[in-house]
Each structure stands twice: as C-alpha cells, then as structure tokens.
PDB file of N, CA and C in Angstrom:
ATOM      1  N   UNK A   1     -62.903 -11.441  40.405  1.00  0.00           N
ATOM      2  CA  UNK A   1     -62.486 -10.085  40.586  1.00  0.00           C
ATOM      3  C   UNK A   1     -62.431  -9.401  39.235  1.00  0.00           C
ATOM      4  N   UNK A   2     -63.263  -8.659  38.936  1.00  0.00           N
ATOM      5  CA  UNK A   2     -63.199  -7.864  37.514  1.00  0.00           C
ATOM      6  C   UNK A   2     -62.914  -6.379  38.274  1.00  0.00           C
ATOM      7  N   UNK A   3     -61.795  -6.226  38.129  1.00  0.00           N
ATOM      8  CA  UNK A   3     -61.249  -4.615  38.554  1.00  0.00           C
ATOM      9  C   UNK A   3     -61.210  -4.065  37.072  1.00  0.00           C
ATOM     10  N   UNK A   4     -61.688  -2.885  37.250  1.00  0.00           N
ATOM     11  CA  UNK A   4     -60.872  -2.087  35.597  1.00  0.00           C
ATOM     12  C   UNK A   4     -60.020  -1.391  36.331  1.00  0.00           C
ATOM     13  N   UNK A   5     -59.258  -1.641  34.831  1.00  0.00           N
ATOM     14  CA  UNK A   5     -57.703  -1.060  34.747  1.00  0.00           C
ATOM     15  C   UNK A   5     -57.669   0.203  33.994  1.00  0.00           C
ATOM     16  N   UNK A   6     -56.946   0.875  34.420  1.00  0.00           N
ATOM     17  CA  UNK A   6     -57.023   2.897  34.206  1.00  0.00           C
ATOM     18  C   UNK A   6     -56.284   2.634  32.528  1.00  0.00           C
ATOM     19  N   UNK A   7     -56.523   2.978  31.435  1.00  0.00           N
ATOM     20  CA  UNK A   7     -55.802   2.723  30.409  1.00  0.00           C
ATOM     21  C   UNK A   7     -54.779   4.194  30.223  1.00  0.00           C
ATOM     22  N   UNK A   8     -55.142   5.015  30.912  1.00  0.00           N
ATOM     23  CA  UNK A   8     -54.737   6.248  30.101  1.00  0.00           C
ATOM     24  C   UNK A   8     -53.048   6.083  30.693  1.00  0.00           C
ATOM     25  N   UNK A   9     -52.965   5.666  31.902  1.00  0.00           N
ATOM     26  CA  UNK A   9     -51.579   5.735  31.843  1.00  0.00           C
ATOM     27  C   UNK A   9     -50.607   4.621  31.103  1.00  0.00           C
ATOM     28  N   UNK A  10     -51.628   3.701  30.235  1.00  0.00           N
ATOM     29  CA  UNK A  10     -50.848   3.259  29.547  1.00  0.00           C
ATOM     30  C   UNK A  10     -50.465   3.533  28.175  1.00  0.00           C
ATOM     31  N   UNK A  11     -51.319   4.139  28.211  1.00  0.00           N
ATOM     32  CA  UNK A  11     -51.583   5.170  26.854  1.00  0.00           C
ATOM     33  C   UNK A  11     -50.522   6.356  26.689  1.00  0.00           C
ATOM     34  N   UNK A  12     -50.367   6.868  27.833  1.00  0.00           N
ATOM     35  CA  UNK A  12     -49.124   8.360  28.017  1.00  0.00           C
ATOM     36  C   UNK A  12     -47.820   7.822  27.956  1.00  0.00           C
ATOM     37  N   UNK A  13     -47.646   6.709  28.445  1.00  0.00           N
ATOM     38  CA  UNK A  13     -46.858   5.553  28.431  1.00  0.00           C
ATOM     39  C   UNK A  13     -46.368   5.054  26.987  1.00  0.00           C
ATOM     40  N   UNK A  14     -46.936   5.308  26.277  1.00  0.00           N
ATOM     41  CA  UNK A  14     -46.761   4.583  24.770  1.00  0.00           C
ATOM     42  C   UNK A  14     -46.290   5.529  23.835  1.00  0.00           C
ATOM     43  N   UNK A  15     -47.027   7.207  24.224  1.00  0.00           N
ATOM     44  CA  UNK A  15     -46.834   8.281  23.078  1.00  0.00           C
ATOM     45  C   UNK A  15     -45.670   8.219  23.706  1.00  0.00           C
ATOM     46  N   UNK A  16     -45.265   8.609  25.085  1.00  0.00           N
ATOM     47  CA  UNK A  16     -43.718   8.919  25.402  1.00  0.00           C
ATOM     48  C   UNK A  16     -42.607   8.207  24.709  1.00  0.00           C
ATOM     49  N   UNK A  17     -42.950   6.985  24.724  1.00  0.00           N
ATOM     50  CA  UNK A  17     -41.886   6.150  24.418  1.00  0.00           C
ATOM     51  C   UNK A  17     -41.833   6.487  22.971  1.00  0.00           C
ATOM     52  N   UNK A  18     -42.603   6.640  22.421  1.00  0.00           N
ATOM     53  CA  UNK A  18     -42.746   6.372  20.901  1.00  0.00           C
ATOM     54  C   UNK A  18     -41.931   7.896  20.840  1.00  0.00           C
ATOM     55  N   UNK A  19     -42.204   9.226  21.248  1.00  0.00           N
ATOM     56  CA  UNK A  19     -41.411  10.497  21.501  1.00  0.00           C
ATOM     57  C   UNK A  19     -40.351  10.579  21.783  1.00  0.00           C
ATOM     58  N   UNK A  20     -39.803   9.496  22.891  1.00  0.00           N
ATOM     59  CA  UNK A  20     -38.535   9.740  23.467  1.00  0.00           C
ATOM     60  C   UNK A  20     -37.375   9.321  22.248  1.00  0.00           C
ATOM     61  N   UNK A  21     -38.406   7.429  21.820  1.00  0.00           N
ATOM     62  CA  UNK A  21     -37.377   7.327  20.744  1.00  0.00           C
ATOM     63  C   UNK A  21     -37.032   8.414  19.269  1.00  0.00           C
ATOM     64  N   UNK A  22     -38.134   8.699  18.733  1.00  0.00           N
ATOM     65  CA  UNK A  22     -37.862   9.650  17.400  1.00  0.00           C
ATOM     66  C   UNK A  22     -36.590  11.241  18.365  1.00  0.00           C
ATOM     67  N   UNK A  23     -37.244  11.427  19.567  1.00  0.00           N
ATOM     68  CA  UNK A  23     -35.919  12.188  19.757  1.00  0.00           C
ATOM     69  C   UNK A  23     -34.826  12.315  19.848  1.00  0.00           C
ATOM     70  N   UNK A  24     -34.687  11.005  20.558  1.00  0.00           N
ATOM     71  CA  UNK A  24     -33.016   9.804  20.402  1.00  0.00           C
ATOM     72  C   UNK A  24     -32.361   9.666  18.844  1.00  0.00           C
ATOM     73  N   UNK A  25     -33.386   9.342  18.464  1.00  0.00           N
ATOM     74  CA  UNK A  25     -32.838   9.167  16.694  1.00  0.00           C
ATOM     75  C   UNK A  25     -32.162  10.276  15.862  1.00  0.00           C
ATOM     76  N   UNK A  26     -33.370  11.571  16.178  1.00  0.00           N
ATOM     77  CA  UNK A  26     -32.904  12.451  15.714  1.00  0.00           C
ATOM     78  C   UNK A  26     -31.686  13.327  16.130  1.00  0.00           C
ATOM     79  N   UNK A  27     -31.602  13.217  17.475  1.00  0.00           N
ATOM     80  CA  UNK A  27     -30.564  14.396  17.811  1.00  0.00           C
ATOM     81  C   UNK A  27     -29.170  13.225  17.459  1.00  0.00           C
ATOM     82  N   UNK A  28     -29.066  11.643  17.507  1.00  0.00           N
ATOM     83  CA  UNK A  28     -27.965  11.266  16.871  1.00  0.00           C
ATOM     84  C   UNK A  28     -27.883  11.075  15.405  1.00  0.00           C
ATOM     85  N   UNK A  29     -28.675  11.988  14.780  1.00  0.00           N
ATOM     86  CA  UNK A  29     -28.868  11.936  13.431  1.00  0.00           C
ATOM     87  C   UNK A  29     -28.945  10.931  12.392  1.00  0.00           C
ATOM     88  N   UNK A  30     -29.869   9.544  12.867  1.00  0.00           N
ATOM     89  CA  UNK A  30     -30.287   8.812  11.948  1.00  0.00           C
ATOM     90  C   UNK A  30     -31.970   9.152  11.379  1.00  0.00           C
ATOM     91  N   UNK A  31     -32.507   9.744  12.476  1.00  0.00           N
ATOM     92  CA  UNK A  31     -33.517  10.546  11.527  1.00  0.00           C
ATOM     93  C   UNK A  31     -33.920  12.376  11.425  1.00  0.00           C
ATOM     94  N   UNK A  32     -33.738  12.718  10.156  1.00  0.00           N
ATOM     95  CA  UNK A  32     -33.550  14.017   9.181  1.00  0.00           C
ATOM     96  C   UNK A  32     -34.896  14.671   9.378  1.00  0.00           C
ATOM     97  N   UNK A  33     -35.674  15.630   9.150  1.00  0.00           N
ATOM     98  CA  UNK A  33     -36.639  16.297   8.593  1.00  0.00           C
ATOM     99  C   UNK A  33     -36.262  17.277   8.044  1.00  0.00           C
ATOM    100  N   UNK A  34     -36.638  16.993   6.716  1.00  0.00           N
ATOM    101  CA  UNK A  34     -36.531  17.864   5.578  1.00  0.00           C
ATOM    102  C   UNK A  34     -37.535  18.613   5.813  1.00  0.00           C
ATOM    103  N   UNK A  35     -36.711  19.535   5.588  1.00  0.00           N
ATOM    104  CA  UNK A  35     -37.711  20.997   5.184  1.00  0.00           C
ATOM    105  C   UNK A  35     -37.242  22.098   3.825  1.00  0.00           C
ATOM    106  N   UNK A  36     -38.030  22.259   2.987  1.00  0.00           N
ATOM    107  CA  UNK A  36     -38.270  22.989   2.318  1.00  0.00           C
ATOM    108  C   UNK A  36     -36.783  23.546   1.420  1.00  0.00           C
ATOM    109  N   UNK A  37     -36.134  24.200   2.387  1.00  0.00           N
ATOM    110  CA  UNK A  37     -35.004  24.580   1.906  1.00  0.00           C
ATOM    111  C   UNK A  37     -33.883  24.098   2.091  1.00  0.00           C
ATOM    112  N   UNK A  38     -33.946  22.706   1.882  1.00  0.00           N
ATOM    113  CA  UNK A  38     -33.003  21.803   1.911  1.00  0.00           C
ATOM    114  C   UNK A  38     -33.045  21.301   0.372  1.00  0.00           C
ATOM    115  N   UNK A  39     -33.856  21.564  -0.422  1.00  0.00           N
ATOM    116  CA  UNK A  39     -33.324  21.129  -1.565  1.00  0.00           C
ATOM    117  C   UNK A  39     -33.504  22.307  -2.475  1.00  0.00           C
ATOM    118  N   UNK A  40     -33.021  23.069  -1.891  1.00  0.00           N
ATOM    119  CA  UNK A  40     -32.698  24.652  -2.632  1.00  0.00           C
ATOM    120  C   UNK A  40     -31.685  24.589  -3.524  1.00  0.00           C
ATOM    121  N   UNK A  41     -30.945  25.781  -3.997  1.00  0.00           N
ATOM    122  CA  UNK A  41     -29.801  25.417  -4.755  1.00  0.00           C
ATOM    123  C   UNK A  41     -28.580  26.633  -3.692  1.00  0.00           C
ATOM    124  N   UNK A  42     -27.838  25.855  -3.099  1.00  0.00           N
ATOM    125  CA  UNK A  42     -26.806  26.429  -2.504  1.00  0.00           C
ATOM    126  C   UNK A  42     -26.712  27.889  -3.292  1.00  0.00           C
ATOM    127  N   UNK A  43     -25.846  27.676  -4.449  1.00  0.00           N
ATOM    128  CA  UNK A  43     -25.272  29.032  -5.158  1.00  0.00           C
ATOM    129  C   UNK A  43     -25.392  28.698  -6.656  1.00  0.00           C
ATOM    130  N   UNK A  44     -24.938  29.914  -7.316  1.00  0.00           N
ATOM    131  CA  UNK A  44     -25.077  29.505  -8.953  1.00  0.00           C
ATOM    132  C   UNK A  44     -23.338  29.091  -8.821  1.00  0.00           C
ATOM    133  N   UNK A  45     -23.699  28.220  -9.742  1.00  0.00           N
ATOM    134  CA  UNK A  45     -21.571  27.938 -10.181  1.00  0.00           C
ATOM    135  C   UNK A  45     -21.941  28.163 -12.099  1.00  0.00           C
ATOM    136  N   UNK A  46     -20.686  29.174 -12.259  1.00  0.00           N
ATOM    137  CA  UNK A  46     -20.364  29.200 -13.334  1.00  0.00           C
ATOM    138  C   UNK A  46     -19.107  28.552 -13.772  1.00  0.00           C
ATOM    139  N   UNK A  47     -18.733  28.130 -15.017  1.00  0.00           N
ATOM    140  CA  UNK A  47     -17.658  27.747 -15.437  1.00  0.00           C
ATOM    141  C   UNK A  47     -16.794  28.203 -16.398  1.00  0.00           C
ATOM    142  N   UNK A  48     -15.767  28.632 -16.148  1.00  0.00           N
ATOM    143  CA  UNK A  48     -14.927  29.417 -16.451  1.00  0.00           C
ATOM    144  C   UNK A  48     -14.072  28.790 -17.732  1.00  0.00           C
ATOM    145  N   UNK A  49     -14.236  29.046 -18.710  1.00  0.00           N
ATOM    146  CA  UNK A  49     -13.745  28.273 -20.203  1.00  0.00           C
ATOM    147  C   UNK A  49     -12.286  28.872 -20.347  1.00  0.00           C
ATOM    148  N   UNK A  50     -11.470  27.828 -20.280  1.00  0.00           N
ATOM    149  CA  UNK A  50      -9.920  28.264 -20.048  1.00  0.00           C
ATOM    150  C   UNK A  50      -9.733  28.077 -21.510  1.00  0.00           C
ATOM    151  N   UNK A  51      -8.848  29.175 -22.672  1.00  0.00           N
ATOM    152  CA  UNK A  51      -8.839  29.509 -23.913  1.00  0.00           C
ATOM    153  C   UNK A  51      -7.019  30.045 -23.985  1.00  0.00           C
ATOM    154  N   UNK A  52      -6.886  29.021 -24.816  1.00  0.00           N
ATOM    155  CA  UNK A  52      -4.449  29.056 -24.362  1.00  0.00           C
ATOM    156  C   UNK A  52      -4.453  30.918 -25.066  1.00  0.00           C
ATOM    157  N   UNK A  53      -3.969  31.482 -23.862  1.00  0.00           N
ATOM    158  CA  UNK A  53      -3.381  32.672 -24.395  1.00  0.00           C
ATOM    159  C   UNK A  53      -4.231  34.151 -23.647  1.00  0.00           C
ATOM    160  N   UNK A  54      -5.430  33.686 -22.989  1.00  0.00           N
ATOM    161  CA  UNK A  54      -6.184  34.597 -22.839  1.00  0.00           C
ATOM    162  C   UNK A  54      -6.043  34.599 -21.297  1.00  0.00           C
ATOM    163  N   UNK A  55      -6.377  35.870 -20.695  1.00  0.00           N
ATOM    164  CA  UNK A  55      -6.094  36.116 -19.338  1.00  0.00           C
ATOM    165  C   UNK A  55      -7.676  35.806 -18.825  1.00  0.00           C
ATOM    166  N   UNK A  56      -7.821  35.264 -17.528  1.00  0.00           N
ATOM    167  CA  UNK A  56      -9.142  35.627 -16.897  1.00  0.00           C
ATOM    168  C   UNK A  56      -8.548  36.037 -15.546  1.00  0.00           C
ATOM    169  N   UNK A  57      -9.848  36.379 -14.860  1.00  0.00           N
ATOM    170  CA  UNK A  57      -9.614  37.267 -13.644  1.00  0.00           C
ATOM    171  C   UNK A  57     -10.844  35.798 -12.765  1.00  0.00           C
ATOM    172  N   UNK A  58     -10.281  35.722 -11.586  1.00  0.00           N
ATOM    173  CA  UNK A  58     -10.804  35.287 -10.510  1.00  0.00           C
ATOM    174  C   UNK A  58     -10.665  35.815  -8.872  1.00  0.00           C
ATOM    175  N   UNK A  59     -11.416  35.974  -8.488  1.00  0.00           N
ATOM    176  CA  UNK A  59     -11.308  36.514  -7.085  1.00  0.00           C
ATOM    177  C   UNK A  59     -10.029  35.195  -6.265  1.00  0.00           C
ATOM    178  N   UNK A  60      -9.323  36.411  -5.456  1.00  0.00           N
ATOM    179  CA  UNK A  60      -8.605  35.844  -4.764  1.00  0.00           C
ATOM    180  C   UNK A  60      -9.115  35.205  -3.245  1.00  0.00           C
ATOM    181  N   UNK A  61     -10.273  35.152  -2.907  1.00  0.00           N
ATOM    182  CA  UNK A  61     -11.031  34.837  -1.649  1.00  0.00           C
ATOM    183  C   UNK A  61     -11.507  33.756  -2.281  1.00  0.00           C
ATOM    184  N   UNK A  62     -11.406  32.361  -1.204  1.00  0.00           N
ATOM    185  CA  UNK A  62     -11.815  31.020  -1.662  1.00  0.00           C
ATOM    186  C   UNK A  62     -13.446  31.107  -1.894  1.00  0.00           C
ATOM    187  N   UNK A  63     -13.895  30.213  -2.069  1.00  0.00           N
ATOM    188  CA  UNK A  63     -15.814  30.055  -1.921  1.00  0.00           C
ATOM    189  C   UNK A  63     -15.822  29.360  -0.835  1.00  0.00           C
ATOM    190  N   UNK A  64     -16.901  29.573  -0.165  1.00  0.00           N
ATOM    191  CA  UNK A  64     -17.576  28.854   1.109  1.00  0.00           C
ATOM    192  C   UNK A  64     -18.046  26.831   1.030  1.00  0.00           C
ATOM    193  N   UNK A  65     -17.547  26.602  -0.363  1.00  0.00           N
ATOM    194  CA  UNK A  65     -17.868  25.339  -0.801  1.00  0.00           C
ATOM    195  C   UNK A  65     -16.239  24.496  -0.966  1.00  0.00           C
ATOM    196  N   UNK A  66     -16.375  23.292  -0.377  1.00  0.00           N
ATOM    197  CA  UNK A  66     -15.234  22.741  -1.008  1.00  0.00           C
ATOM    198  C   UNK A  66     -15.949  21.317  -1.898  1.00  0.00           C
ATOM    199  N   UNK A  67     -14.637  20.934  -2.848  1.00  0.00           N
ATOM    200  CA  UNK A  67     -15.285  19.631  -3.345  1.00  0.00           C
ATOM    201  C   UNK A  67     -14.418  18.726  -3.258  1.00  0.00           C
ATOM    202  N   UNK A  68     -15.216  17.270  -3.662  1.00  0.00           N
ATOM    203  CA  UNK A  68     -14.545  16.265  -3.267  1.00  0.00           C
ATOM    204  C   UNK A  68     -15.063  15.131  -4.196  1.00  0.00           C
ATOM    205  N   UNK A  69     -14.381  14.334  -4.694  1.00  0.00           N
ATOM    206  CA  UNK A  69     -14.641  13.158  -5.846  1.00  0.00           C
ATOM    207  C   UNK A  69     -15.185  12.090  -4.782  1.00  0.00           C
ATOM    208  N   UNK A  70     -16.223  11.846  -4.661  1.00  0.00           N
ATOM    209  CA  UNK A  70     -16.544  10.629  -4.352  1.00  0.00           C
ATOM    210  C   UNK A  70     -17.214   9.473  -5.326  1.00  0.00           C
ATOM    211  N   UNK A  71     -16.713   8.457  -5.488  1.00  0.00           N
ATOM    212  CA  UNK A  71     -17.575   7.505  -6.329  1.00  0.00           C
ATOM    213  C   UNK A  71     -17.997   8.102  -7.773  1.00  0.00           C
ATOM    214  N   UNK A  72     -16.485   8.851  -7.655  1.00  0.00           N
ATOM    215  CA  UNK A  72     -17.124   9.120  -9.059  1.00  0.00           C
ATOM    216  C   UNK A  72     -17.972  10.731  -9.669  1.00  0.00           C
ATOM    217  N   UNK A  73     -18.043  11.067  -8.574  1.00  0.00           N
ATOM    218  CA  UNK A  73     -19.544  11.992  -8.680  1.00  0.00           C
ATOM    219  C   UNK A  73     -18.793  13.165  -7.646  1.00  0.00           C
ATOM    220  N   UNK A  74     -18.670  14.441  -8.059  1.00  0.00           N
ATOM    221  CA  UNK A  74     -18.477  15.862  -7.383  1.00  0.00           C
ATOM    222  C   UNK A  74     -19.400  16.247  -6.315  1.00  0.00           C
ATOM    223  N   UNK A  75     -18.958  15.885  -5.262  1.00  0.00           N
ATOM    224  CA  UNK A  75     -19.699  16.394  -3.832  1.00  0.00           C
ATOM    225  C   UNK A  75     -19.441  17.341  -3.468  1.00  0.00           C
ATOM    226  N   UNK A  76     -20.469  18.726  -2.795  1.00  0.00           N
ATOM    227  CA  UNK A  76     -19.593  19.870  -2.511  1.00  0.00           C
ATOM    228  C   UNK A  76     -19.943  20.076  -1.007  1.00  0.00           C
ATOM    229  N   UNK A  77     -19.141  20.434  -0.350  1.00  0.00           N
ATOM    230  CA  UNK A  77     -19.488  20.594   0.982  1.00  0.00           C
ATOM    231  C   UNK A  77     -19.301  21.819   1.771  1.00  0.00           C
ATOM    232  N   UNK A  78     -20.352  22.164   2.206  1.00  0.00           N
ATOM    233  CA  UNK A  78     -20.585  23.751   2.551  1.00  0.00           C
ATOM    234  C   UNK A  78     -19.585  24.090   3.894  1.00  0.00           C
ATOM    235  N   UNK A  79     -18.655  24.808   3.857  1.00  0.00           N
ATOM    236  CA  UNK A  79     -18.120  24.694   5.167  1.00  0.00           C
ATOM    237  C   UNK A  79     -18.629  26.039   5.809  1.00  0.00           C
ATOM    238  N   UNK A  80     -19.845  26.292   5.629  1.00  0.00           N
ATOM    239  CA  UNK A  80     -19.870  27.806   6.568  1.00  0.00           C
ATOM    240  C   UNK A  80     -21.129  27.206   7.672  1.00  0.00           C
ATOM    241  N   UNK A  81     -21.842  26.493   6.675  1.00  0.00           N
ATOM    242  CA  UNK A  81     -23.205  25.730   7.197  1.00  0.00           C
ATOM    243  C   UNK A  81     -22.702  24.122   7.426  1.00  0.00           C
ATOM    244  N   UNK A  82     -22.497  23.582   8.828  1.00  0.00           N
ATOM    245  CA  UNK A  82     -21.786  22.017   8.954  1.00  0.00           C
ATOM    246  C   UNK A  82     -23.189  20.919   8.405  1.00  0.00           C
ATOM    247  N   UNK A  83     -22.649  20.146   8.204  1.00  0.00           N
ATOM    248  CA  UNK A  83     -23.402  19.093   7.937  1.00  0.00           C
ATOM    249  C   UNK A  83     -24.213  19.388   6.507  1.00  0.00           C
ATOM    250  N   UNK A  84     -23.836  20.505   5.517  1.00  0.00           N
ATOM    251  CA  UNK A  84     -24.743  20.897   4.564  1.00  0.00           C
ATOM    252  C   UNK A  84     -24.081  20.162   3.477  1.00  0.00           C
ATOM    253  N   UNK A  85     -23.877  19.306   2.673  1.00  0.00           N
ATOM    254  CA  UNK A  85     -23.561  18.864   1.498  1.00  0.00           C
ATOM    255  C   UNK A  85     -24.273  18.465   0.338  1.00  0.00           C
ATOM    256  N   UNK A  86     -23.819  18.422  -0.930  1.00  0.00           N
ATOM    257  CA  UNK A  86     -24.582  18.394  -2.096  1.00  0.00           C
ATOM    258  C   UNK A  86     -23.635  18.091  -3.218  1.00  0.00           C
ATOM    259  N   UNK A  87     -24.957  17.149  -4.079  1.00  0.00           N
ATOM    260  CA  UNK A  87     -23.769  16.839  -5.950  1.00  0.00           C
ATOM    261  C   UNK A  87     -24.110  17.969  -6.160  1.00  0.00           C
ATOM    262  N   UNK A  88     -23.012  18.199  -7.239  1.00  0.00           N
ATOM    263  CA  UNK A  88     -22.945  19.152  -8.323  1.00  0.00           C
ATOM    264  C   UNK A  88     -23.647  18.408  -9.483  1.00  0.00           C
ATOM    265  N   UNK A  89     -24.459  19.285  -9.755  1.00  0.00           N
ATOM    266  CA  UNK A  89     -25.113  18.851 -11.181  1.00  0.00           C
ATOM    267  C   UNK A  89     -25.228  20.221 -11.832  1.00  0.00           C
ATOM    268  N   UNK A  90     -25.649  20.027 -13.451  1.00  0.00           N
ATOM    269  CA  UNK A  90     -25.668  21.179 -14.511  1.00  0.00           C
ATOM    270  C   UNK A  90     -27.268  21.100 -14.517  1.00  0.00           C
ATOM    271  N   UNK A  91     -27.718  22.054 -15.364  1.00  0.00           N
ATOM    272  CA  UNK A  91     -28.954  22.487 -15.493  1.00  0.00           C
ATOM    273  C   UNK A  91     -30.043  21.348 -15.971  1.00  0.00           C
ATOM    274  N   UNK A  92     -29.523  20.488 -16.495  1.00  0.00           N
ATOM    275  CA  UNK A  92     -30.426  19.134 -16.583  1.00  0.00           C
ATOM    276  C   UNK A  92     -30.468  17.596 -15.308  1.00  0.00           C
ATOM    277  N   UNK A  93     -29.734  18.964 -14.503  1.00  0.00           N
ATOM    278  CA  UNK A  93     -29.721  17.570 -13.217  1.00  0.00           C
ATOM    279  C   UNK A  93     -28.986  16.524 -13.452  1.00  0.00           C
ATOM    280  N   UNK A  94     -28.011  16.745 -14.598  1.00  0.00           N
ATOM    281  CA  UNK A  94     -27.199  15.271 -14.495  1.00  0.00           C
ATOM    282  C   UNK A  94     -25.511  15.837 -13.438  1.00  0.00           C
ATOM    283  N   UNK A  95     -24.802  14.832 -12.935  1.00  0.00           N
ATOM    284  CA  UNK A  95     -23.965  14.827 -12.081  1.00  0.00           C
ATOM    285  C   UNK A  95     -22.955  14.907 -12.853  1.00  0.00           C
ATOM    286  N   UNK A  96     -22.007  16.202 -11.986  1.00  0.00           N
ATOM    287  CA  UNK A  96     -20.636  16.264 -12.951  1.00  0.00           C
ATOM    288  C   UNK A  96     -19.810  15.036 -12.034  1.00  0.00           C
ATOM    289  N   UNK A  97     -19.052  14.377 -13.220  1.00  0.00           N
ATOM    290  CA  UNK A  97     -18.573  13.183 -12.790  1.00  0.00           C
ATOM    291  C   UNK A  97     -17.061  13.987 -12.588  1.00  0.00           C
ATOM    292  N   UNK A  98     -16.045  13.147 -11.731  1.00  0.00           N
ATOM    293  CA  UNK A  98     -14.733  13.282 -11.662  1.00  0.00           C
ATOM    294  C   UNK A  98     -13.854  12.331 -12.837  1.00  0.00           C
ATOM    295  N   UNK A  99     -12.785  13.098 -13.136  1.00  0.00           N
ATOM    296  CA  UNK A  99     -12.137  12.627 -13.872  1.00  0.00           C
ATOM    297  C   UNK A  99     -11.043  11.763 -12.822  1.00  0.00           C
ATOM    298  N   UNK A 100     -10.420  10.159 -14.021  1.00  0.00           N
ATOM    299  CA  UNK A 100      -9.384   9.503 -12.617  1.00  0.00           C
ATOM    300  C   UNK A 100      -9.929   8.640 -11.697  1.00  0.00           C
ATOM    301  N   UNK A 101     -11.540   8.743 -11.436  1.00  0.00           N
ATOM    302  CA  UNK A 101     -11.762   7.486 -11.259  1.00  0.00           C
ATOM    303  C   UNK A 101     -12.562   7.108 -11.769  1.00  0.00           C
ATOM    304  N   UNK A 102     -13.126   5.877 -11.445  1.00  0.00           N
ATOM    305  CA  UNK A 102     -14.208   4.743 -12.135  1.00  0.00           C
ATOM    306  C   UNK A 102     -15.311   5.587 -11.441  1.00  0.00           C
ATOM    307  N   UNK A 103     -16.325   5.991 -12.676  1.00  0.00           N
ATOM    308  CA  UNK A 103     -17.912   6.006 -12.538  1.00  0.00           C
ATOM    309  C   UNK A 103     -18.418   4.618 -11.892  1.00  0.00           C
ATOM    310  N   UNK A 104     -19.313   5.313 -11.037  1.00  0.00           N
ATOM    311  CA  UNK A 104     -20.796   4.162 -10.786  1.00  0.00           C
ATOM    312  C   UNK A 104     -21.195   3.693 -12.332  1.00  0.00           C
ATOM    313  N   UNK A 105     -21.614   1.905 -12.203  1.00  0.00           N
ATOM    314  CA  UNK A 105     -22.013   1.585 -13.140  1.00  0.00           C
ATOM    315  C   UNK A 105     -23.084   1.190 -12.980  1.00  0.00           C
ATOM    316  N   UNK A 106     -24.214   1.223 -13.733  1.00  0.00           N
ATOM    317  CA  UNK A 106     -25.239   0.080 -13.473  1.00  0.00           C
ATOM    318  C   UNK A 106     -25.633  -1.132 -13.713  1.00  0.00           C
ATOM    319  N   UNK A 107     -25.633  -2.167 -12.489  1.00  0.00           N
ATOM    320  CA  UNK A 107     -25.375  -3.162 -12.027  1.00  0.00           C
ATOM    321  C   UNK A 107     -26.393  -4.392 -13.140  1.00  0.00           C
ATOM    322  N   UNK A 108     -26.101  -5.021 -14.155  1.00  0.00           N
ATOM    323  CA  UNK A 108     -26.956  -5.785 -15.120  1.00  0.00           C
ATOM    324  C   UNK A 108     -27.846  -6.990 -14.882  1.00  0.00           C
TER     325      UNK A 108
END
C-alpha cells in the first residue's frame, strides 16, 4: 500500500505551533522585541552642584522617573510608561554607581 500522505496539513501544523508558542512567550513576557526606541534616551538629567551658602531653585512637581540602587548601579524607573526602566549613565556611558553599597566586581 503506498498511499501519499497530504503534507501541507502537517506543515500548517508546525508554523502554528511554532506561532502559538512565540505568542505565549511574548504576551508572558519572556520574549521582548526591541524596537528602535527603546534605546532612546528617556530625558536629559542635569546635575545640580550644591555650593554651602548659595540658594538654588528646583521645581516643586516630582519627575516622572524614580530611582533605585540596585547592585550597586542607579536604576531609574519610568512610572508614567510601566515596565520602562533604565541605568543612569553620564555622557561616556559609564554607570552612576550608588553610594553605601558594594559595587559589582569583576569576577578574576
């Protein structure tokens, strides 16, 4: 008995699955697609040089960013946009570290 066998439905069969899973993944967010303006720069941060005796002025309305010391390293987390977070780094891309705890070291 040589019957052929229809392949295509095993074929529709395979993209689905392979579809259903990347959709599973993604909507429980183990897989991301980056796009473009995800590695934008949130906002400019300036820093305000505190000098004994001199007045500065700061707005009384918080920023849309909060931060947080993790490991060492200033995380800021966007609370207007959920799930948006980012290091703080200066203009050479290095990470402002927190003071109080132990820096990441690298491992010898």
């Amino acid at each position: 008995m040589s019957e052929e066998r229809n392949a295509i439905p095993m074929i529709i069969t395979g993209i689905c699955s392979i579809l259903g899973t990347v959709a599973c993944l993604w909507y429980y967010g183990y897989l991301h697609f980056a796009k473009p303006e995800d590695a934008l720069l949130l906002n400019d941060f300036t820093m305000l040089k505190t000098v004994p005796g001199e007045d500065y002025k700061i707005s009384l309305q918080p920023a849309a960013e909060v931060a947080q010391c993790m490991d060492g390293v200033l995380v800021l987390f966007d609370t207007q946009q959920k799930g948006l977070t980012g290091v703080l780094v200066n203009n050479k891309k290095q990470a402002v570290r927190c003071m109080g705890q132990e820096t990441p070291q690298l491992e010898q």
